[in-house]
N, C-alpha and C. Protein backbone atom coordinates (compact mmCIF):
# COMPACT_ATOMS: atom_id res chain seq x y z
N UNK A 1 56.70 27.00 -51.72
CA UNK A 1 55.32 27.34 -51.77
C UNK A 1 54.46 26.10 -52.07
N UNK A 2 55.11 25.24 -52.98
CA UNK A 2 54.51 23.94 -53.38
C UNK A 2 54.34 23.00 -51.86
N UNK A 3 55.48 23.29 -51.25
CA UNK A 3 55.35 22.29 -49.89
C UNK A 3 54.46 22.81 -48.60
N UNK A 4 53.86 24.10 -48.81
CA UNK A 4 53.36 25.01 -47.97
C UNK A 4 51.84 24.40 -48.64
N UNK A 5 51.26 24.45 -50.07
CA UNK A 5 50.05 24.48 -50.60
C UNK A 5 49.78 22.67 -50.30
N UNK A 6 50.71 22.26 -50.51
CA UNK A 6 50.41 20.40 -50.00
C UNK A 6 50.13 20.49 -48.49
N UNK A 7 50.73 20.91 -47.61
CA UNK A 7 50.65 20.83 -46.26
C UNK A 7 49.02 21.42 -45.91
N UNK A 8 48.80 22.45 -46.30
CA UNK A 8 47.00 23.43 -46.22
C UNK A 8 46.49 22.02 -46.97
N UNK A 9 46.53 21.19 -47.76
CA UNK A 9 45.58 20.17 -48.16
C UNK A 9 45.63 19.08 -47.66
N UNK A 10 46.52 18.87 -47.59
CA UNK A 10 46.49 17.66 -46.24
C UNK A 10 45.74 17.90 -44.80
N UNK A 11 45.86 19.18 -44.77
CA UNK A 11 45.07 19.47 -43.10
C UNK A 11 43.93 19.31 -43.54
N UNK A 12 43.60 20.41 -44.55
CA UNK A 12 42.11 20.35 -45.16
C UNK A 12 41.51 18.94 -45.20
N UNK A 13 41.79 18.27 -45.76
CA UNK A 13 41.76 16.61 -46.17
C UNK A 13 41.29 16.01 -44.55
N UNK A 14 42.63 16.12 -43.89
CA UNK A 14 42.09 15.34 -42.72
C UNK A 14 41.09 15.97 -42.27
N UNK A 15 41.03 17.55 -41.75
CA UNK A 15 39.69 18.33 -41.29
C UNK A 15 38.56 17.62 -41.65
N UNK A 16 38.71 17.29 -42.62
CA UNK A 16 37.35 16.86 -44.02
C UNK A 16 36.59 15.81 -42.92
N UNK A 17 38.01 14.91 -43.56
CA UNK A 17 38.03 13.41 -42.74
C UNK A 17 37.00 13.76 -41.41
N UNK A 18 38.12 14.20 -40.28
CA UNK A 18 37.38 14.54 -39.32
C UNK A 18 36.17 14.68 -38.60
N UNK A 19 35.50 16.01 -39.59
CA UNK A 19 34.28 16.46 -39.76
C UNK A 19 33.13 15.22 -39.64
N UNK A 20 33.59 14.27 -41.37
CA UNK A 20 33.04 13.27 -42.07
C UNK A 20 32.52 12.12 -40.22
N UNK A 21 34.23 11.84 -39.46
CA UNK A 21 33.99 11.05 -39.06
C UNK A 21 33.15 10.87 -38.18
N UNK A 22 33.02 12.49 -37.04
CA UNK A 22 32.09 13.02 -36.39
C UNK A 22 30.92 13.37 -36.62
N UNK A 23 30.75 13.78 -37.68
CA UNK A 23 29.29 13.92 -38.15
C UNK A 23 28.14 12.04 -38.58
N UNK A 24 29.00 11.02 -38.83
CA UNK A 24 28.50 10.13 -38.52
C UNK A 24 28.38 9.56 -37.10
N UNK A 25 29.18 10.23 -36.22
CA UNK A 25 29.02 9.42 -34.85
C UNK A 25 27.88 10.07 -34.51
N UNK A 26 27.33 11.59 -35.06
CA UNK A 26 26.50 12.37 -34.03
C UNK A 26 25.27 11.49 -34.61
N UNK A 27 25.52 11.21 -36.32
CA UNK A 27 24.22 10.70 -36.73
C UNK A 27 23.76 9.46 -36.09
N UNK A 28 24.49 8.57 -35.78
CA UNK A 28 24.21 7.07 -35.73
C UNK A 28 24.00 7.02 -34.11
N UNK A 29 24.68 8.26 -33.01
CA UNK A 29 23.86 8.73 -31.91
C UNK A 29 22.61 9.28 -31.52
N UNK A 30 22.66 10.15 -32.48
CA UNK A 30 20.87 10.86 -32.56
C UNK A 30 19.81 9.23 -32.81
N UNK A 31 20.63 8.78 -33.89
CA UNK A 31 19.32 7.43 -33.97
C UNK A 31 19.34 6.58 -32.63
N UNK A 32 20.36 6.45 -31.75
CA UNK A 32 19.69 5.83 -30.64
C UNK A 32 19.04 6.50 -29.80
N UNK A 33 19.27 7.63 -29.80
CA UNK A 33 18.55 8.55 -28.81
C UNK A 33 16.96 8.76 -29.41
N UNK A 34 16.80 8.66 -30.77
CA UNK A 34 15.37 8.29 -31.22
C UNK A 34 14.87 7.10 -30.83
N UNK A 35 15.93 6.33 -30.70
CA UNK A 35 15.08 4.80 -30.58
C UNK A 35 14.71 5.10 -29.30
N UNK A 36 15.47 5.18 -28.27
CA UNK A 36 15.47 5.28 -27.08
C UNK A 36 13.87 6.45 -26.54
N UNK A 37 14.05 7.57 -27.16
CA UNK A 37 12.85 8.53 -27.05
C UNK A 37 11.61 7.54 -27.42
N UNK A 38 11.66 6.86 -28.41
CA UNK A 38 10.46 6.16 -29.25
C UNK A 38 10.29 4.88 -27.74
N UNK A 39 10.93 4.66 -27.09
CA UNK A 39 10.27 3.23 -26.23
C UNK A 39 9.95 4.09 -25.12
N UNK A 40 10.49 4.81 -24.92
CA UNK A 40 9.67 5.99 -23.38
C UNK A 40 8.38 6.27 -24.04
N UNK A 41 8.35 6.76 -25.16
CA UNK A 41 6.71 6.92 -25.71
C UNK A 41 5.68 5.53 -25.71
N UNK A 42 6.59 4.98 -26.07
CA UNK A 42 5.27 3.77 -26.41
C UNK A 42 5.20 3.08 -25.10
N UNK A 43 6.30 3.05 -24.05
CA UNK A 43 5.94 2.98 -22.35
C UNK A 43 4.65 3.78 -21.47
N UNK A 44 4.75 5.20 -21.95
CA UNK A 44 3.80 6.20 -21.55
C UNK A 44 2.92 5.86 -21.91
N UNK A 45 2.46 5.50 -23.11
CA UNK A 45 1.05 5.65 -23.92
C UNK A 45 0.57 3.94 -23.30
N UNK A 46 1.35 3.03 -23.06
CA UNK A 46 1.38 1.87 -22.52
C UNK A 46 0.25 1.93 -21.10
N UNK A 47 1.09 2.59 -20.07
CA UNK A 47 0.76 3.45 -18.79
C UNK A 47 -0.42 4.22 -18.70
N UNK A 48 -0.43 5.09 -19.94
CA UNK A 48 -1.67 5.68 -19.95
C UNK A 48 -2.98 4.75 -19.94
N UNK A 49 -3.23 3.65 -20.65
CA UNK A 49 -3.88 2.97 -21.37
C UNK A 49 -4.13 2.43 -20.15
N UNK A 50 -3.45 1.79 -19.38
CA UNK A 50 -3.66 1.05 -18.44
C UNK A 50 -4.12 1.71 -17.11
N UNK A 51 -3.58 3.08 -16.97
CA UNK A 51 -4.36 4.09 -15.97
C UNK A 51 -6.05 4.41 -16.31
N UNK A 52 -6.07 4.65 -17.19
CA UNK A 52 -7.33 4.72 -18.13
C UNK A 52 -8.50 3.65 -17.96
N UNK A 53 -7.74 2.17 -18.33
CA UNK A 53 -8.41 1.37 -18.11
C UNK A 53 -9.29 0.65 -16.48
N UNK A 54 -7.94 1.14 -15.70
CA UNK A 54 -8.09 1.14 -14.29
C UNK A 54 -9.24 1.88 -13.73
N UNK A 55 -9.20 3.21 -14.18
CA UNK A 55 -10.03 3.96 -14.03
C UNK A 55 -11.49 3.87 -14.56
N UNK A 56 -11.64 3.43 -15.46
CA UNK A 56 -13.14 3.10 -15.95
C UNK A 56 -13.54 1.86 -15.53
N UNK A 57 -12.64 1.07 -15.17
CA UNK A 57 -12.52 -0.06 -14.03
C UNK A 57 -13.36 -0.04 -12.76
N UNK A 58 -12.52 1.35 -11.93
CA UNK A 58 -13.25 1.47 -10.90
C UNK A 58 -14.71 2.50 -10.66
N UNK A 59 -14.52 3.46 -11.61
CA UNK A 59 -15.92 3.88 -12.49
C UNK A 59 -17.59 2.72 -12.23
N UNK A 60 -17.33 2.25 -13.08
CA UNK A 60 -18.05 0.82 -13.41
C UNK A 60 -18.44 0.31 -11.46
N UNK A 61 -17.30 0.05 -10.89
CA UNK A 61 -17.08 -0.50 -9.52
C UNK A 61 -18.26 0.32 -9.00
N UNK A 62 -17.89 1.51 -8.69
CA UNK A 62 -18.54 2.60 -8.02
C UNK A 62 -20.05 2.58 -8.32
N UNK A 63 -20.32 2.69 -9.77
CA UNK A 63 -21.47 2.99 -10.33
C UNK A 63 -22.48 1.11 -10.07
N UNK A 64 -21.66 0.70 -9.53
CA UNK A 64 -22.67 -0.90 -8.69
C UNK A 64 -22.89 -0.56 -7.67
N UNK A 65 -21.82 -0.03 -6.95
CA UNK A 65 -22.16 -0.06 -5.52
C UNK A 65 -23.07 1.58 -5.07
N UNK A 66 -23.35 2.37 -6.11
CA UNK A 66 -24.25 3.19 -6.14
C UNK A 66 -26.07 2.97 -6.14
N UNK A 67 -26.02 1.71 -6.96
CA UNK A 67 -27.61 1.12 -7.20
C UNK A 67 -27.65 0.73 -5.71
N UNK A 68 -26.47 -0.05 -5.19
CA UNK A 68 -27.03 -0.91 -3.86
C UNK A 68 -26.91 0.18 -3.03
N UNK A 69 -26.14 1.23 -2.96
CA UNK A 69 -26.57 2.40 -2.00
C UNK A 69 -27.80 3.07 -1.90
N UNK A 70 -28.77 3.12 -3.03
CA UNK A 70 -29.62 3.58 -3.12
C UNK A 70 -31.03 2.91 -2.52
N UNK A 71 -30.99 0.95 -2.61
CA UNK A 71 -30.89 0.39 -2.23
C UNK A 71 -31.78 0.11 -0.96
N UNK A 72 -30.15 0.17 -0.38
CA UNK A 72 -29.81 0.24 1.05
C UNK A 72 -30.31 1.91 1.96
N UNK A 73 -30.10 2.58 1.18
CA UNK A 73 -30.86 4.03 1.57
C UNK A 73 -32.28 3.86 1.66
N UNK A 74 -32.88 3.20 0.92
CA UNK A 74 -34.53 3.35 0.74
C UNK A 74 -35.12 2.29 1.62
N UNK A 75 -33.94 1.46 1.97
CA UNK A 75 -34.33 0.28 2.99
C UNK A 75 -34.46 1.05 4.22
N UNK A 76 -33.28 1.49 4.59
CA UNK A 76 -33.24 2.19 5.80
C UNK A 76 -34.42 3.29 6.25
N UNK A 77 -34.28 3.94 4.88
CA UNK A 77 -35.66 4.79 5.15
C UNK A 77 -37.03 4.57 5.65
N UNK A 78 -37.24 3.21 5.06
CA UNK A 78 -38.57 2.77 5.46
C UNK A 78 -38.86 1.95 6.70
N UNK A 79 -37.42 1.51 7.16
CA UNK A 79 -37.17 0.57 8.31
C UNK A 79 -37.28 1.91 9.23
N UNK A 80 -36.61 3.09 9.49
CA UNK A 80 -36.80 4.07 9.98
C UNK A 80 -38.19 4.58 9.94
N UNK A 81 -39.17 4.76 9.28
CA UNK A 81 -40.79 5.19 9.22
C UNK A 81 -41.56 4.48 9.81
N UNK A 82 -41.13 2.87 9.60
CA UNK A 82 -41.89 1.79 10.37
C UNK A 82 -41.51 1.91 12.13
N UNK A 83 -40.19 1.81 12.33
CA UNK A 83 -40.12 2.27 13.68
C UNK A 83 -40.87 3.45 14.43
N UNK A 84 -41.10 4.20 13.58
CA UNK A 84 -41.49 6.06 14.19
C UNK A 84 -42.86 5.41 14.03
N UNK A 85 -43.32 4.91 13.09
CA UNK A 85 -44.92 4.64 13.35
C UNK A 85 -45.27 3.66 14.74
N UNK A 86 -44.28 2.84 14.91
CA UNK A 86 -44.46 1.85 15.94
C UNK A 86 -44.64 2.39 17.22
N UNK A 87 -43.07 3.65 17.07
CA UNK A 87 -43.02 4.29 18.24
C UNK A 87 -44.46 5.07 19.04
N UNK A 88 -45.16 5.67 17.80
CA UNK A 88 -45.81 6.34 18.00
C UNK A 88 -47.17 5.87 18.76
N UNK A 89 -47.17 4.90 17.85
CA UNK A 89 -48.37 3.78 18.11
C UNK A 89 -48.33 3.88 19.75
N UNK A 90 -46.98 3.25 20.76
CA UNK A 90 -46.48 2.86 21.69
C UNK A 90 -46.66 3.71 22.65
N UNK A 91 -46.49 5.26 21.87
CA UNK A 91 -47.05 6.41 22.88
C UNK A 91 -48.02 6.77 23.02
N UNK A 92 -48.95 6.10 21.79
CA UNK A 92 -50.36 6.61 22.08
C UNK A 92 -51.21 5.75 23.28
N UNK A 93 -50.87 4.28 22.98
CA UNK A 93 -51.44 3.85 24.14
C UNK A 93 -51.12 4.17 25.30
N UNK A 94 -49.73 4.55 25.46
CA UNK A 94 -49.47 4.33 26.82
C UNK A 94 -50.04 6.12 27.33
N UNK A 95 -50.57 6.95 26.27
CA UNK A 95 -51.21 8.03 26.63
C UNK A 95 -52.65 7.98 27.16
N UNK A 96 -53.34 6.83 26.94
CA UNK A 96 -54.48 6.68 26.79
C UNK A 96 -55.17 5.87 27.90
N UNK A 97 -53.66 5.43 29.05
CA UNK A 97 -53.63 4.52 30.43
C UNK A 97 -53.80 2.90 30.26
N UNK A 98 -53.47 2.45 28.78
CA UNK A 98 -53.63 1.32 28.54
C UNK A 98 -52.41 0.53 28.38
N UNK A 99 -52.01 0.29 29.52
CA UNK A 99 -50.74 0.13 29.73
C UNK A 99 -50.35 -1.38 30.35
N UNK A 100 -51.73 -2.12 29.78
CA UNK A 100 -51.27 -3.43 30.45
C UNK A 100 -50.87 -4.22 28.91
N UNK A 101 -50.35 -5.22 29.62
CA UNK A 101 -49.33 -6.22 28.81
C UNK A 101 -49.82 -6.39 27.16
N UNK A 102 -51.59 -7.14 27.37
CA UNK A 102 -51.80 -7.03 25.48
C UNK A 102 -51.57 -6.36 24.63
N UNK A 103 -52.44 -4.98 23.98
CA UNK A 103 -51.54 -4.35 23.47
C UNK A 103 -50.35 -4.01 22.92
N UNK A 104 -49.17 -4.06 23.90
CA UNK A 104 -48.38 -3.64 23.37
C UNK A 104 -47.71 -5.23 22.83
N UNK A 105 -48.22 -6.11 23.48
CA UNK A 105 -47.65 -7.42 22.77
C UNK A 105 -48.31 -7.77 21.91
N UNK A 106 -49.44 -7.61 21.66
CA UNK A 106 -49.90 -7.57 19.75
C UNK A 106 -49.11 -6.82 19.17
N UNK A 107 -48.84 -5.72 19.33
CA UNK A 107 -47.99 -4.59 18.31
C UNK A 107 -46.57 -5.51 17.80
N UNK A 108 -45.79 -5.98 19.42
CA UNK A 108 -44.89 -6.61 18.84
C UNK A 108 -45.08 -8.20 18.19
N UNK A 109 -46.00 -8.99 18.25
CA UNK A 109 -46.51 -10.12 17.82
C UNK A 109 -46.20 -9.70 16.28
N UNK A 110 -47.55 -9.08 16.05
CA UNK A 110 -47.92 -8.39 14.63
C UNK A 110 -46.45 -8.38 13.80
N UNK A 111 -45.69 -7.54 14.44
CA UNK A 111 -44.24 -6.80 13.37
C UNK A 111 -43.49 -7.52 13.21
N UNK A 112 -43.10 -8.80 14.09
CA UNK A 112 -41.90 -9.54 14.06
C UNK A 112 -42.33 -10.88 13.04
């Protein structure tokens, strides 16, 4: 019975052991798998920062080339009004049978 109760403690013992030795491998694994989790985070937040920055980047970009669109819109607009007035001008004389050369070459003299 004595050699039966030594043998159950010796297993026990090593079990122990065992346990002991595995339960440090899981620990000193979990910590790389933290480390490892911890540089994918600070990669992301890295990425983010720089998507972010990109983005208010081209924000900024946009919001220049918006003034000169506006610009360029109000140019056009008025380059367009001046034509329609010209045009108009162009039809009135030529409504009116005055259709020789002066005229209409003052108009273009005048504008250019």
């Amino acid at each position: 019975m004595e050699a039966q109760k030594s043998k159950v403690n010796k297993f026990l013992v090593a079990g122990l052991l065992i346990s002991l030795a595995f339960n440090i491998y899981q620990w000193s694994d979990s910590s790389s798998v933290e480390e490892s989790y911890a540089l994918k985070v600070d990669s992301l937040i890295t990425a983010t920062v720089d998507v972010e920055k990109e983005l208010n980047d081209t924000y900024v970009e946009l919001n220049q080339y918006k003034g000169i669109n506006t610009k360029l819109d109000s140019l056009l607009v008025k380059a367009n009004n001046e034509i329609d007035v010209q045009k108009d001008r162009i039809k009135a004389l030529m409504a009116k049978g005055r259709r020789s050369a002066k005229p209409l070459s003052e108009i273009i003299s005048r504008d250019a």
